[in-house]
N, C-alpha and C. Protein backbone atom coordinates (compact mmCIF):
# COMPACT_ATOMS: atom_id res chain seq x y z
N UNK A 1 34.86 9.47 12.66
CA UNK A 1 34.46 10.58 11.81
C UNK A 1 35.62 11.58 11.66
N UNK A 2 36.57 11.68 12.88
CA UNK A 2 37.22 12.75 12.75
C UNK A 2 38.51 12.30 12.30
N UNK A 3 39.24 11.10 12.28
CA UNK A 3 40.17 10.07 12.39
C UNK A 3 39.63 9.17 10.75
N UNK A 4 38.86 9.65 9.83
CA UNK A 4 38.31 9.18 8.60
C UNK A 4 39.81 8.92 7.81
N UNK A 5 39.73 8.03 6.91
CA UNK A 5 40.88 7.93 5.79
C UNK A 5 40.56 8.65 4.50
N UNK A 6 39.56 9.69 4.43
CA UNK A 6 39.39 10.21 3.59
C UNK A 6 40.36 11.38 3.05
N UNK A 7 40.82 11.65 1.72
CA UNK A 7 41.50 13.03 1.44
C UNK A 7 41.26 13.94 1.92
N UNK A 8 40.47 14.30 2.22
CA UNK A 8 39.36 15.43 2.62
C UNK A 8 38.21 15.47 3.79
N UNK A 9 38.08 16.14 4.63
CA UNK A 9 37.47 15.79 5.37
C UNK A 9 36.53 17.24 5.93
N UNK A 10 35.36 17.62 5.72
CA UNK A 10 34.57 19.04 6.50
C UNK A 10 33.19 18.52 7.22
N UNK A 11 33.45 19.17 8.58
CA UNK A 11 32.48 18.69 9.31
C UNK A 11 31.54 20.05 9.42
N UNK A 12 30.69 20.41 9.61
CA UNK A 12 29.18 21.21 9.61
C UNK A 12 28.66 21.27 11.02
N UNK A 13 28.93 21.44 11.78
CA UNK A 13 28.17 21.76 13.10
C UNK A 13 27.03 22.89 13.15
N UNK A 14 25.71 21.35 13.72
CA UNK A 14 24.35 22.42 13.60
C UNK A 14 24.01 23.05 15.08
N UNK A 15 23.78 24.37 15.12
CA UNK A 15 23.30 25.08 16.77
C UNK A 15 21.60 25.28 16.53
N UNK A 16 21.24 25.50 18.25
CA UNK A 16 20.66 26.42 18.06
C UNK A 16 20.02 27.44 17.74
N UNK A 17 19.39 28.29 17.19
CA UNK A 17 18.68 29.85 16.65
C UNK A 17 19.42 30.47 17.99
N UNK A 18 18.47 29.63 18.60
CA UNK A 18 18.04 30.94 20.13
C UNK A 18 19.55 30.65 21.39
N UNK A 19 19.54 29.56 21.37
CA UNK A 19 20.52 29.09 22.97
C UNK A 19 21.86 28.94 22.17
N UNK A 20 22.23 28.57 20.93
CA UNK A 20 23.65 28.50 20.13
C UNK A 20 24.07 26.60 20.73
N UNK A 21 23.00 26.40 21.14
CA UNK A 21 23.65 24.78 21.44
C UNK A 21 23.55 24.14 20.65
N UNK A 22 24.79 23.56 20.91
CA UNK A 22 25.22 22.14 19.24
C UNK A 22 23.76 21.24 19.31
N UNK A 23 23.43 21.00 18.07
CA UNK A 23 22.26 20.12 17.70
C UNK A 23 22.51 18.90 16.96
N UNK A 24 23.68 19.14 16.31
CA UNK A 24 23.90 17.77 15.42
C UNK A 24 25.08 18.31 14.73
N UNK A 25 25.70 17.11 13.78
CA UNK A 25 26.78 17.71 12.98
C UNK A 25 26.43 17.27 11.95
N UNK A 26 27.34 17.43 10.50
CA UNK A 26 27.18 16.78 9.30
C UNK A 26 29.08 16.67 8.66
N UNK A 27 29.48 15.29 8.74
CA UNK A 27 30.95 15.72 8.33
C UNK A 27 30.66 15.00 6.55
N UNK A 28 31.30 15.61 5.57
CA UNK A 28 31.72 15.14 4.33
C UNK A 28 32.91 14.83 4.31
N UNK A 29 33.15 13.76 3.50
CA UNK A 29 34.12 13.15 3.37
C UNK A 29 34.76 13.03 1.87
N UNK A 30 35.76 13.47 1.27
CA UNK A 30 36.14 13.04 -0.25
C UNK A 30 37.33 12.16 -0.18
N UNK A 31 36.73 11.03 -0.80
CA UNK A 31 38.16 9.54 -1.13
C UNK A 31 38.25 10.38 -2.68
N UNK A 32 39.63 10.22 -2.99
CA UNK A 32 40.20 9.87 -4.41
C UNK A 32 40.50 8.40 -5.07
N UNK A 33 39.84 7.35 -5.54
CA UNK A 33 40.53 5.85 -5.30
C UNK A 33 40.08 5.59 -6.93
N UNK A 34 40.76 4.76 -7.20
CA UNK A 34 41.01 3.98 -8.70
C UNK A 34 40.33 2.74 -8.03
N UNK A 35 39.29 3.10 -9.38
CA UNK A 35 38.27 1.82 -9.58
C UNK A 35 38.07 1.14 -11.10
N UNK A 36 38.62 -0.41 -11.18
CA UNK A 36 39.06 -0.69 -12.43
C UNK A 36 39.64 0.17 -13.48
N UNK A 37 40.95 0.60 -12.67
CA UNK A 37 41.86 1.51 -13.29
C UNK A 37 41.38 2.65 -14.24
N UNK A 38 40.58 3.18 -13.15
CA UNK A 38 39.96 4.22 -13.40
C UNK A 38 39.72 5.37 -12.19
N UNK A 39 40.86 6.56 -12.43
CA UNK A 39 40.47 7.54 -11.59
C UNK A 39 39.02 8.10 -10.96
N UNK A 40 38.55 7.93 -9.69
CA UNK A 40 37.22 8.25 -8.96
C UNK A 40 37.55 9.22 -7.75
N UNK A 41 36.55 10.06 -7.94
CA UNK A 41 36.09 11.16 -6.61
C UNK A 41 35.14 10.37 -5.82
N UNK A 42 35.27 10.16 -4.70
CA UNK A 42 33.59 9.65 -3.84
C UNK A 42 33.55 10.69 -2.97
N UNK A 43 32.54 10.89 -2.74
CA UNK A 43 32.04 12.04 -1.46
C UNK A 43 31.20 10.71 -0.68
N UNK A 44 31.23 10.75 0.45
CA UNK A 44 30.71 9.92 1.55
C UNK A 44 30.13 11.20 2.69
N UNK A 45 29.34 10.90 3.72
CA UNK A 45 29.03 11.62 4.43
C UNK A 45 28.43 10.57 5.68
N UNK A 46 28.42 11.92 6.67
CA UNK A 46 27.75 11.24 8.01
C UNK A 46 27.27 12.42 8.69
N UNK A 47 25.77 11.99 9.13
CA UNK A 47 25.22 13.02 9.80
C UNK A 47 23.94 12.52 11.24
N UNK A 48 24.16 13.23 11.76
CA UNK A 48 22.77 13.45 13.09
C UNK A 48 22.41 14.43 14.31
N UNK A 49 21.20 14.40 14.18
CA UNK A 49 20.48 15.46 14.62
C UNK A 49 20.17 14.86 15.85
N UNK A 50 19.90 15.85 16.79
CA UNK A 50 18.79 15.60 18.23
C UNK A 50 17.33 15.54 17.37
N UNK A 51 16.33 14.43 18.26
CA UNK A 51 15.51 14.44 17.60
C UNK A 51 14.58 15.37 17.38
N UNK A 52 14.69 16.74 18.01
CA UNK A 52 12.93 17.67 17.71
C UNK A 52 13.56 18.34 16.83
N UNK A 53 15.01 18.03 15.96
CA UNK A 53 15.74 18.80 14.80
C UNK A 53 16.03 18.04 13.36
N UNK A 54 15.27 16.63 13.66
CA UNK A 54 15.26 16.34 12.01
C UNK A 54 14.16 16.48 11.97
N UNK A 55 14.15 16.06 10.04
CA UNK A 55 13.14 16.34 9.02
C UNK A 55 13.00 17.86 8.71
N UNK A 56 14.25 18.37 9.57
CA UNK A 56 14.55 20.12 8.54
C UNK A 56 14.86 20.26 7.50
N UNK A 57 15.55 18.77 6.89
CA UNK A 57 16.47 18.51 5.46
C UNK A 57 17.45 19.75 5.28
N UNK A 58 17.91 19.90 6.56
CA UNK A 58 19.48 21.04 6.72
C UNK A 58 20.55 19.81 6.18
N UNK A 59 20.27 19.45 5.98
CA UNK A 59 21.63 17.71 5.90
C UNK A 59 21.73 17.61 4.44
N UNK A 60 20.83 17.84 3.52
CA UNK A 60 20.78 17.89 2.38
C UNK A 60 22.05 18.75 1.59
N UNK A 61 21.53 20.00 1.89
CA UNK A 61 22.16 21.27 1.46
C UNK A 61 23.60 21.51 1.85
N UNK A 62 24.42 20.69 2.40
CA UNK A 62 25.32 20.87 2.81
C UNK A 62 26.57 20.18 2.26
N UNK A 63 26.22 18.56 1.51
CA UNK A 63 26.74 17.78 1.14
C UNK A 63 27.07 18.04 -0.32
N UNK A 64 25.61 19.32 -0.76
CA UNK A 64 25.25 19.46 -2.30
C UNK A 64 26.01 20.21 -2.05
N UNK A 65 25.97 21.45 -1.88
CA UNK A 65 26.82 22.47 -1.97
C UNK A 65 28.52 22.48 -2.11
N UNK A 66 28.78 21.44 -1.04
CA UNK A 66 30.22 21.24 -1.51
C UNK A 66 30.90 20.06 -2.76
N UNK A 67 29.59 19.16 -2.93
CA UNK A 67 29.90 18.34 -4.19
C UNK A 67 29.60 19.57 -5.22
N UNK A 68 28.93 20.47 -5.23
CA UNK A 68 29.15 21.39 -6.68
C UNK A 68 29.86 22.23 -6.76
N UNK A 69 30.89 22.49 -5.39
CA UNK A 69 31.94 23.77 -5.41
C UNK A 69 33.05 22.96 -6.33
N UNK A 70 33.54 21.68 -5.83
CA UNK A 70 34.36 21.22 -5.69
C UNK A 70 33.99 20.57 -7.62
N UNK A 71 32.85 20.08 -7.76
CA UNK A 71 32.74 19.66 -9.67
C UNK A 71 33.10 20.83 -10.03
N UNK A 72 32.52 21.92 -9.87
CA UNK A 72 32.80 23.43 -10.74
C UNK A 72 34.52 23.96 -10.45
N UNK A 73 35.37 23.29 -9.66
CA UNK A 73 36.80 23.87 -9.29
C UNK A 73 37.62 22.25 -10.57
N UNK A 74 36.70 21.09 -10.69
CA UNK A 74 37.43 19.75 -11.17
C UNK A 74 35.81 19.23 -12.06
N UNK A 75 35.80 19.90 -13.63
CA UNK A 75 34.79 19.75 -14.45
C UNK A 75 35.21 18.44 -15.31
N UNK A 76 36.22 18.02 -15.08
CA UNK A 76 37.03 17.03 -16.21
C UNK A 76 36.95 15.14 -15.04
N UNK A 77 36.87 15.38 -13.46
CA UNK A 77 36.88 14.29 -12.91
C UNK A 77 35.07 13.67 -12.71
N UNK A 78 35.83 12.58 -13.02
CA UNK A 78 34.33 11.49 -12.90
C UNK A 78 34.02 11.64 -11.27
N UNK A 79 32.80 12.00 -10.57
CA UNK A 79 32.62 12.34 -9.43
C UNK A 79 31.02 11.33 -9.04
N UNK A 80 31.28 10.76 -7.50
CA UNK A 80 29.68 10.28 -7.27
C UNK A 80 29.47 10.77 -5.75
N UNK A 81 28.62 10.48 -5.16
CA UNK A 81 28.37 10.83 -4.06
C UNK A 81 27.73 9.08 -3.58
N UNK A 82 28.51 8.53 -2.43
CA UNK A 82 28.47 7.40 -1.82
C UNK A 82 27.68 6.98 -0.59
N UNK A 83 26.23 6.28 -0.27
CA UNK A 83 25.54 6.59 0.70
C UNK A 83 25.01 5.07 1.23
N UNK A 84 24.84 4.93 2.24
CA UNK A 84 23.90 3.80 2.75
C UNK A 84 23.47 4.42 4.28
N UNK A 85 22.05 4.80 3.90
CA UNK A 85 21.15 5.52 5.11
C UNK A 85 20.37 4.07 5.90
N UNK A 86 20.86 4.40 7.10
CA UNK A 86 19.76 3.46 7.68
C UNK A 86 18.48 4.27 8.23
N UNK A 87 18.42 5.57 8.15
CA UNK A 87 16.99 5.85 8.15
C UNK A 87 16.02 5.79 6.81
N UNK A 88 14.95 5.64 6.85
CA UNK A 88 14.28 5.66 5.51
C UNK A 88 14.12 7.58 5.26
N UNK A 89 13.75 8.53 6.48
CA UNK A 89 13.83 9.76 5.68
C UNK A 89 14.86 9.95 5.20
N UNK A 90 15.78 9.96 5.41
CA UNK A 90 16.83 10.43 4.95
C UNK A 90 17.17 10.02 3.36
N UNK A 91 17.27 8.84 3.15
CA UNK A 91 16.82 8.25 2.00
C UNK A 91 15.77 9.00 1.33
N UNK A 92 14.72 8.67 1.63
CA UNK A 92 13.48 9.92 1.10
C UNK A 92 13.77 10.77 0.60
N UNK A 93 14.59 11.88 1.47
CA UNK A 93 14.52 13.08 1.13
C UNK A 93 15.85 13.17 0.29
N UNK A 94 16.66 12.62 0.03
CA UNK A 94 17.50 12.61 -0.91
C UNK A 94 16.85 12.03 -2.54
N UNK A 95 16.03 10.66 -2.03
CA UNK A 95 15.69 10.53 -3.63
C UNK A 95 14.25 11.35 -4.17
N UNK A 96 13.85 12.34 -3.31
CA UNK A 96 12.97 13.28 -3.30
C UNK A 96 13.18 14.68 -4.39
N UNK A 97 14.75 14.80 -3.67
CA UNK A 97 15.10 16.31 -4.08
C UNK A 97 16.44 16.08 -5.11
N UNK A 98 16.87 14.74 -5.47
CA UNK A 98 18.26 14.56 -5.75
C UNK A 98 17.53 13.97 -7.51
N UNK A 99 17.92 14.78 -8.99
CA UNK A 99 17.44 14.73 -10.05
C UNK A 99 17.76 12.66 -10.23
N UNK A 100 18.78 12.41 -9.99
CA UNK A 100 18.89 11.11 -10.91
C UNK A 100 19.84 10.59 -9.60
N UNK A 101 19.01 9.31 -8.62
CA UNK A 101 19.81 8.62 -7.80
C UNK A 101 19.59 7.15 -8.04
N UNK A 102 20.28 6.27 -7.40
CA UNK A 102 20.15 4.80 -8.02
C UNK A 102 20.23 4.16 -6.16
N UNK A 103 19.24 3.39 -5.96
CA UNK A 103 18.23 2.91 -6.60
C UNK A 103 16.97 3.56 -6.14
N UNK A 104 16.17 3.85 -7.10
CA UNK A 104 14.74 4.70 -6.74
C UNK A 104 13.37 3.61 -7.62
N UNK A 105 12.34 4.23 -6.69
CA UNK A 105 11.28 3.63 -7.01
C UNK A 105 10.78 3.08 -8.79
N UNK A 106 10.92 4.39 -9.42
CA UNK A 106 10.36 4.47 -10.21
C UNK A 106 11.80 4.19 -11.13
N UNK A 107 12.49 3.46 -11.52
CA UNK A 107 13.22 3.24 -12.57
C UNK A 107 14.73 2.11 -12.15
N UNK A 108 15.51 1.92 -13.35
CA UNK A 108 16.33 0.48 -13.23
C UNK A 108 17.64 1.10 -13.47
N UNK A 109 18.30 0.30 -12.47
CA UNK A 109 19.41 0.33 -12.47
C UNK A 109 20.41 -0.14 -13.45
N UNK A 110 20.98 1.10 -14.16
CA UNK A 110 21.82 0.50 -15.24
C UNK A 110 23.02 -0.59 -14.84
N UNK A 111 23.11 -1.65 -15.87
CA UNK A 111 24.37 -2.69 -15.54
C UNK A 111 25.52 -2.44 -14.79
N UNK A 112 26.01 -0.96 -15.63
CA UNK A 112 27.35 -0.87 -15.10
C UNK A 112 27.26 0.63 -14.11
N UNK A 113 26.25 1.21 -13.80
CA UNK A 113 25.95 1.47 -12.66
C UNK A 113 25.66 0.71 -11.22
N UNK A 114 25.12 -0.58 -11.49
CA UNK A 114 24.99 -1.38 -10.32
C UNK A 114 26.37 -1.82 -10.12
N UNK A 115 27.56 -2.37 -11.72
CA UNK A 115 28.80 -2.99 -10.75
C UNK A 115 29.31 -2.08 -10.10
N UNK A 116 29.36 -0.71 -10.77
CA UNK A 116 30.35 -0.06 -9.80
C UNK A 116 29.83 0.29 -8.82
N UNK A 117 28.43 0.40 -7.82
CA UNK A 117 27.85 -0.15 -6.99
C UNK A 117 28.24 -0.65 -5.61
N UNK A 118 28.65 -2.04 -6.64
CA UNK A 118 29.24 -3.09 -5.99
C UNK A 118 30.30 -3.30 -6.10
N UNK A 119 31.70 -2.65 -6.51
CA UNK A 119 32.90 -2.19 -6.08
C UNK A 119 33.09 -1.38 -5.48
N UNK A 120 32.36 -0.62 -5.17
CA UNK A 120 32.24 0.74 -4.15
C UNK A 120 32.15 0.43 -2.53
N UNK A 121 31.21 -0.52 -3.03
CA UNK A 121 30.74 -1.16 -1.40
C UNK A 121 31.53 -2.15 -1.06
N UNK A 122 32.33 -3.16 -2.09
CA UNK A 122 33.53 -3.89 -1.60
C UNK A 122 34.78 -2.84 -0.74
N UNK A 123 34.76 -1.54 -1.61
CA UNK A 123 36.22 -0.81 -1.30
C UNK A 123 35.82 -0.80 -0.31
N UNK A 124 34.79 -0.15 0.09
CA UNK A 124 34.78 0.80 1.71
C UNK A 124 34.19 0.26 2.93
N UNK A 125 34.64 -1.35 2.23
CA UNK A 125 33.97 -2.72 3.55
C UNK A 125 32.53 -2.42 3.52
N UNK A 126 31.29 -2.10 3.17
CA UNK A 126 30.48 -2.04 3.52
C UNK A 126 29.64 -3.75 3.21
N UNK A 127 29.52 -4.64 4.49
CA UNK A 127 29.08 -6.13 4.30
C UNK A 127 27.99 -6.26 3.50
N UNK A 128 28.08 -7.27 2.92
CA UNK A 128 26.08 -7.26 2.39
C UNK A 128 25.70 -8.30 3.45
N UNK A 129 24.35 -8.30 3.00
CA UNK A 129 23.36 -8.76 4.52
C UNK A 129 22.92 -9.71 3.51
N UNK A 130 22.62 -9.68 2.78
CA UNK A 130 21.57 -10.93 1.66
C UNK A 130 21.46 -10.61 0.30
N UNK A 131 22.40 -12.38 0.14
CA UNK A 131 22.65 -12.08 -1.29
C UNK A 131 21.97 -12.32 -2.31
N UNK A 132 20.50 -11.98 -2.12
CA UNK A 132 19.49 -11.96 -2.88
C UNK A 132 18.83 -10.54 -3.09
N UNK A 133 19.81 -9.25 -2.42
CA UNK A 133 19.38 -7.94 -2.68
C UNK A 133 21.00 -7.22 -2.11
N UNK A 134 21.94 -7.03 -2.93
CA UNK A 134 22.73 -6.80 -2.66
C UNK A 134 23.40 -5.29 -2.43
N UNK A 135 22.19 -5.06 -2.59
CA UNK A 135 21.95 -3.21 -2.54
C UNK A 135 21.95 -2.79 -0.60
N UNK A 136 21.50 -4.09 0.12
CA UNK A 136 21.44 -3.95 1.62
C UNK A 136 22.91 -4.14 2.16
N UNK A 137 23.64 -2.99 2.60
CA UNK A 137 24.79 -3.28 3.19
C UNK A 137 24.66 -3.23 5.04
N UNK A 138 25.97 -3.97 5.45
CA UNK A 138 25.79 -3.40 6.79
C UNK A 138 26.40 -2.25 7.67
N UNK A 139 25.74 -1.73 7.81
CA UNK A 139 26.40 -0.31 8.31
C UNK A 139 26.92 0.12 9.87
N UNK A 140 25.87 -0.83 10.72
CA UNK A 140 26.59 -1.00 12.04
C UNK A 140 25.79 0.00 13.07
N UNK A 141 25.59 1.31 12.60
CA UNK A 141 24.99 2.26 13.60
C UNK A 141 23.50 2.15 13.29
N UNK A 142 22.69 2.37 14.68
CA UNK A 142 21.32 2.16 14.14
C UNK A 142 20.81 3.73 14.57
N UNK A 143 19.46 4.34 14.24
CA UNK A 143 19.01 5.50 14.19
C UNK A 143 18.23 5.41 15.33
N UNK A 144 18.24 6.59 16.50
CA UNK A 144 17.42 6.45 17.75
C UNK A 144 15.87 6.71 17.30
N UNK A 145 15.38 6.28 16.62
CA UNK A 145 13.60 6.26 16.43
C UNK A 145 12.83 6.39 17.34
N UNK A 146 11.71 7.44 17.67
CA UNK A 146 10.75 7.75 18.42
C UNK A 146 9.61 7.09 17.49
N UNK A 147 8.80 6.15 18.76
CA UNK A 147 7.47 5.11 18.15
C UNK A 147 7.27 5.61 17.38
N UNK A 148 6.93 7.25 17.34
CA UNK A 148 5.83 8.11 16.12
C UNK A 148 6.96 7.83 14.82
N UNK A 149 7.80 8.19 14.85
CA UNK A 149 8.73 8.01 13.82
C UNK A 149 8.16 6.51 12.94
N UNK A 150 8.90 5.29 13.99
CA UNK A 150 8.68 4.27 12.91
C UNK A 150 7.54 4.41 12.94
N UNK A 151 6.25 4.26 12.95
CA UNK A 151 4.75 3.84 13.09
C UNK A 151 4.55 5.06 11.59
N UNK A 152 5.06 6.25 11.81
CA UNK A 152 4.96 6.80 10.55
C UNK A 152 5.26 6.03 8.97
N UNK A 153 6.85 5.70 9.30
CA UNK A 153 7.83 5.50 7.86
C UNK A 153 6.80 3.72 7.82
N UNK A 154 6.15 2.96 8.72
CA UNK A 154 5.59 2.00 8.56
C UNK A 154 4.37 1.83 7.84
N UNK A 155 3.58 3.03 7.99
CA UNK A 155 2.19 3.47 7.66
C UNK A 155 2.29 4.37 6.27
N UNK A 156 3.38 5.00 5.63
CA UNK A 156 3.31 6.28 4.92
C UNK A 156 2.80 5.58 3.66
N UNK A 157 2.29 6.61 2.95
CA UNK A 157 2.21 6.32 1.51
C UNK A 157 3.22 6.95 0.54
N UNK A 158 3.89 7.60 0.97
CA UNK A 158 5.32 8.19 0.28
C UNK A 158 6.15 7.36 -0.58
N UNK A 159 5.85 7.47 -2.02
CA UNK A 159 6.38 6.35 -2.58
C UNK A 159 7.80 6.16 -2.50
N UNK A 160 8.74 7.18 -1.98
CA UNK A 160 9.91 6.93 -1.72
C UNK A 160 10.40 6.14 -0.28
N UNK A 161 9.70 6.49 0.59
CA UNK A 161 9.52 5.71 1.78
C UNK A 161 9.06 4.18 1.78
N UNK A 162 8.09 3.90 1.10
CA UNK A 162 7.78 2.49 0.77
C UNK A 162 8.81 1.94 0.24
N UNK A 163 9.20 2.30 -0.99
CA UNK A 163 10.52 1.36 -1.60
C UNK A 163 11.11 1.33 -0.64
N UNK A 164 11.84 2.25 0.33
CA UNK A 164 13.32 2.00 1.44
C UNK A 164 12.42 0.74 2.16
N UNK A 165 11.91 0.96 3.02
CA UNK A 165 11.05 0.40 3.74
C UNK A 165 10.88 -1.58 3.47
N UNK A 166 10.38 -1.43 1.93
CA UNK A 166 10.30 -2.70 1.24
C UNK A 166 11.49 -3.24 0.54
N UNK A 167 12.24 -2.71 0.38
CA UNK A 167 13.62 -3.00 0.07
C UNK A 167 14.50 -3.36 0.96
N UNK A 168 14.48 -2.72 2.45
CA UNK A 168 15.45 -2.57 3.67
C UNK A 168 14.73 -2.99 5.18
N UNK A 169 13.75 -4.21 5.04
CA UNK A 169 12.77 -4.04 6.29
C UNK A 169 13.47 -3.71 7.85
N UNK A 170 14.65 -4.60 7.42
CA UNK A 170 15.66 -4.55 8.89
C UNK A 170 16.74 -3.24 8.99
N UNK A 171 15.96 -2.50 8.97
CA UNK A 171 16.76 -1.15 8.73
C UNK A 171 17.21 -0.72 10.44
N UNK A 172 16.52 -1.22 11.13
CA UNK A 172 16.64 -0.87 13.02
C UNK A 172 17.50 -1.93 13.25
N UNK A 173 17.71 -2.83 12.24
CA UNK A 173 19.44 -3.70 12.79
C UNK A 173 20.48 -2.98 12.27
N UNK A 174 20.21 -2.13 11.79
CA UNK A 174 21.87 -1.17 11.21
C UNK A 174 22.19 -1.88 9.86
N UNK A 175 21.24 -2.19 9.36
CA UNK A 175 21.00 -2.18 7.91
C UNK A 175 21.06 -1.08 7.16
N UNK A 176 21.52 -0.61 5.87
CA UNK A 176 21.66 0.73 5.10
C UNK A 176 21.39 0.09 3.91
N UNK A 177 20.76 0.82 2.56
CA UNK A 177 20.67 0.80 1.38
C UNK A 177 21.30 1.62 0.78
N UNK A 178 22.33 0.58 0.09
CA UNK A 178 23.21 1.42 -0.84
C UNK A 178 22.77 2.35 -1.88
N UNK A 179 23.08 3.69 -1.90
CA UNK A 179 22.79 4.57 -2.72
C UNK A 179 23.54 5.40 -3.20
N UNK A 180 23.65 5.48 -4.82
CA UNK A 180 24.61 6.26 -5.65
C UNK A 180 24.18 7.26 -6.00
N UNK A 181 24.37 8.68 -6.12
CA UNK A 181 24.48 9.57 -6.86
C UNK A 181 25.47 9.62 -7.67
N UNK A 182 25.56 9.84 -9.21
CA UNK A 182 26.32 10.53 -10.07
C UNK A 182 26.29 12.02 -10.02
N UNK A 183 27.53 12.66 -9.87
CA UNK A 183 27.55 14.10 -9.96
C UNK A 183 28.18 14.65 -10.86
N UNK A 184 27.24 14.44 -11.89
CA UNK A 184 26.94 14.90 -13.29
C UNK A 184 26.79 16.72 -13.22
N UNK A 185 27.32 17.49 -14.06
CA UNK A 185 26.96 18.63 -14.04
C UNK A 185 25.04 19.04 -14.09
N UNK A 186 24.85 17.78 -15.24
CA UNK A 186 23.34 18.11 -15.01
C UNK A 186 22.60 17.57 -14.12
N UNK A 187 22.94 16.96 -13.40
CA UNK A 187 22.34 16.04 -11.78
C UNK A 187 22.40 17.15 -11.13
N UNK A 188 23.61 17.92 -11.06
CA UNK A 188 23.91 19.11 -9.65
C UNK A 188 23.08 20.05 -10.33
N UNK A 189 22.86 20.41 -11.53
CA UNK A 189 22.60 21.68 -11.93
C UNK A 189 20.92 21.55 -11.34
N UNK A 190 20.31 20.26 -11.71
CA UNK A 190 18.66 20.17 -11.80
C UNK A 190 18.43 20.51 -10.21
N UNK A 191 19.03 18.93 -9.70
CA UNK A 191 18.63 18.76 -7.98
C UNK A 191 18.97 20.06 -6.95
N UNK A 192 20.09 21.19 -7.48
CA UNK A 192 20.10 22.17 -6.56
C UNK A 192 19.09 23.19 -7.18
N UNK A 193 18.80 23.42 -7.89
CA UNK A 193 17.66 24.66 -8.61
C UNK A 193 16.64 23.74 -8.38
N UNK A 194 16.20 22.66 -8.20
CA UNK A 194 14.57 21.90 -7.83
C UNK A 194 14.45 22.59 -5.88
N UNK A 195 15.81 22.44 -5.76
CA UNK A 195 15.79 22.40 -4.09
C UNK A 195 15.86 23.64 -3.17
N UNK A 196 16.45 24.61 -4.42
CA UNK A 196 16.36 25.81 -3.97
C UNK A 196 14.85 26.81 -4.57
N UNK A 197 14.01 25.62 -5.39
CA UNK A 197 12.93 26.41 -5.88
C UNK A 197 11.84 26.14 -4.98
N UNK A 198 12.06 24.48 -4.34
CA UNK A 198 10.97 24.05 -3.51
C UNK A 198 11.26 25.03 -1.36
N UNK A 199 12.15 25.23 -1.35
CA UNK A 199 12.08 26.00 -0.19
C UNK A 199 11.87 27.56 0.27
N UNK A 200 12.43 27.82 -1.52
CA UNK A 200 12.17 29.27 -1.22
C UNK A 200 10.16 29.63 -1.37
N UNK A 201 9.44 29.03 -2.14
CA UNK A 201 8.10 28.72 -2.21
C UNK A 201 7.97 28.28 -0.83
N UNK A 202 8.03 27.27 -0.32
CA UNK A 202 7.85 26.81 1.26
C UNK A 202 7.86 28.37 2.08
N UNK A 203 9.01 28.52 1.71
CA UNK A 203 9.19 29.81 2.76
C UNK A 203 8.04 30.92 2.48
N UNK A 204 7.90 31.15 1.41
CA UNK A 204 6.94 31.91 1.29
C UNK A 204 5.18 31.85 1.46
N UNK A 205 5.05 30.74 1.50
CA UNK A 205 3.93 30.15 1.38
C UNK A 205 3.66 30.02 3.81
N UNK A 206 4.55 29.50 3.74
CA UNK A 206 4.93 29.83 5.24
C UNK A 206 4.93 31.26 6.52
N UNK A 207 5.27 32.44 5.19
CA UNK A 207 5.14 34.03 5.45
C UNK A 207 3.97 34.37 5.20
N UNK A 208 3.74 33.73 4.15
CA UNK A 208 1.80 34.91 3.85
C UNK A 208 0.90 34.22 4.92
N UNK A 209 1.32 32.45 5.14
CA UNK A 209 0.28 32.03 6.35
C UNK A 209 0.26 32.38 7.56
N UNK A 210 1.62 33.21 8.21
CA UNK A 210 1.65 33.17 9.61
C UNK A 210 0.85 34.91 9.37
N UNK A 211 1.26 36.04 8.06
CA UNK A 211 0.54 37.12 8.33
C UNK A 211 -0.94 36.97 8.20
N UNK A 212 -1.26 36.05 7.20
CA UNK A 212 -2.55 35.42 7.14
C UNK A 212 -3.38 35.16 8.75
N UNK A 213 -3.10 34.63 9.28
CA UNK A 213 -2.96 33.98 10.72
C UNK A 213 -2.99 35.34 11.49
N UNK A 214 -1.87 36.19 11.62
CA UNK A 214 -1.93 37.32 12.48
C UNK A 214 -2.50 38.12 12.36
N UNK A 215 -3.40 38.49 10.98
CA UNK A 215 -4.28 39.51 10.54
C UNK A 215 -5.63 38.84 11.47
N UNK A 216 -6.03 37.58 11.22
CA UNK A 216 -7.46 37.48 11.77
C UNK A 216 -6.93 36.81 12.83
């Protein structure tokens, strides 16, 4: 992570509130690489939490934020964001809150969105596992899962969770599903104003219940 061949490299260290102890990190990564002689930005990332600290979706906001500093400083470069999660939330919550990602439940992968796909995942070694779904790469690290965890992502009805799930069954062998974002001005513009509309509501909805709560 720290030793990456990337141009660019910012790591995110998560603490504590109360004790300031490290909880997890999040490093981003930006390659510059020519793909069929064609100048490309990739943002790659890597992240993890202790477990009573995911499903905060702090991991989200961190990756966005600097893929839209960095489009709004370079409006003229073709830019994507490069992923293969071997957890299914994580996945989730990206094709949850993220306007236009490939591959998602509900829609098809354009032609020449899938090759470059699959030059992406040639560049950066990522193996395929079966070449009858070539979207499954191998990624190598597996996710420390608590029973409740899988027995959840096994049981959910979350239609984003089912696709990972049914798409990636061997995801606890360090299996990952390849996933593209385009970082389109209007991809960043939607998915950060969806994401900053759905938490600040959370939050609030969160304040009137706990005074709700403390009144009676």
């Amino acid at each position: 992570m720290v030793n990456s061949s990337a141009d660019v490299t910012k790591i995110f260290i998560y603490r504590d509130k109360i004790k300031k102890e490290i909880i997890g990190y999040f490093a981003v990564h930006r390659f510059e690489k020519f793909i069929n002689d064609k100048p490309l930005v990739i943002f790659r990332a890597e992240a993890g939490l202790v477990l009573e600290y995911r499903h905060k979706n702090a991991d989200i906001s961190f990756w966005l934020k600097e893929a839209i500093k960095y489009k709004a400083l370079h409006p003229g470069k073709e830019i994507y964001y490069l992923v293969s999660p071997v957890n299914p939330s994580v996945y989730a919550r990206l094709a949850k809150y993220i306007y236009k990602v490939y591959p998602k439940y509900n829609s098809v992968i354009p032609s020449e969105v899938e090759k470059l796909m699959m030059c992406l995942a040639d560049e950066f070694g990522l193996e395929m596992v079966d070449e009858n779904n070539p979207l499954i790469r191998k990624v190598g690290w597996i996710t420390q899962a608590t029973d409740e965890e899988k027995a959840f992502w096994q049981s959910s009805k979350n239609s984003h969770l089912r696709f990972y799930i049914n798409s990636n069954p061997d995801f606890d062998k360090g299996n990952g599903l390849l996933t593209l974002v385009p970082l389109t001005p209007l991809n960043l513009f939607i998915s950060f104003f969806s994401f900053i509309i759905f938490y600040t509501l959370k939050k609030k909805i969160r304040y009137n219940l706990h005074r709700l709560l403390a009144t009676a």
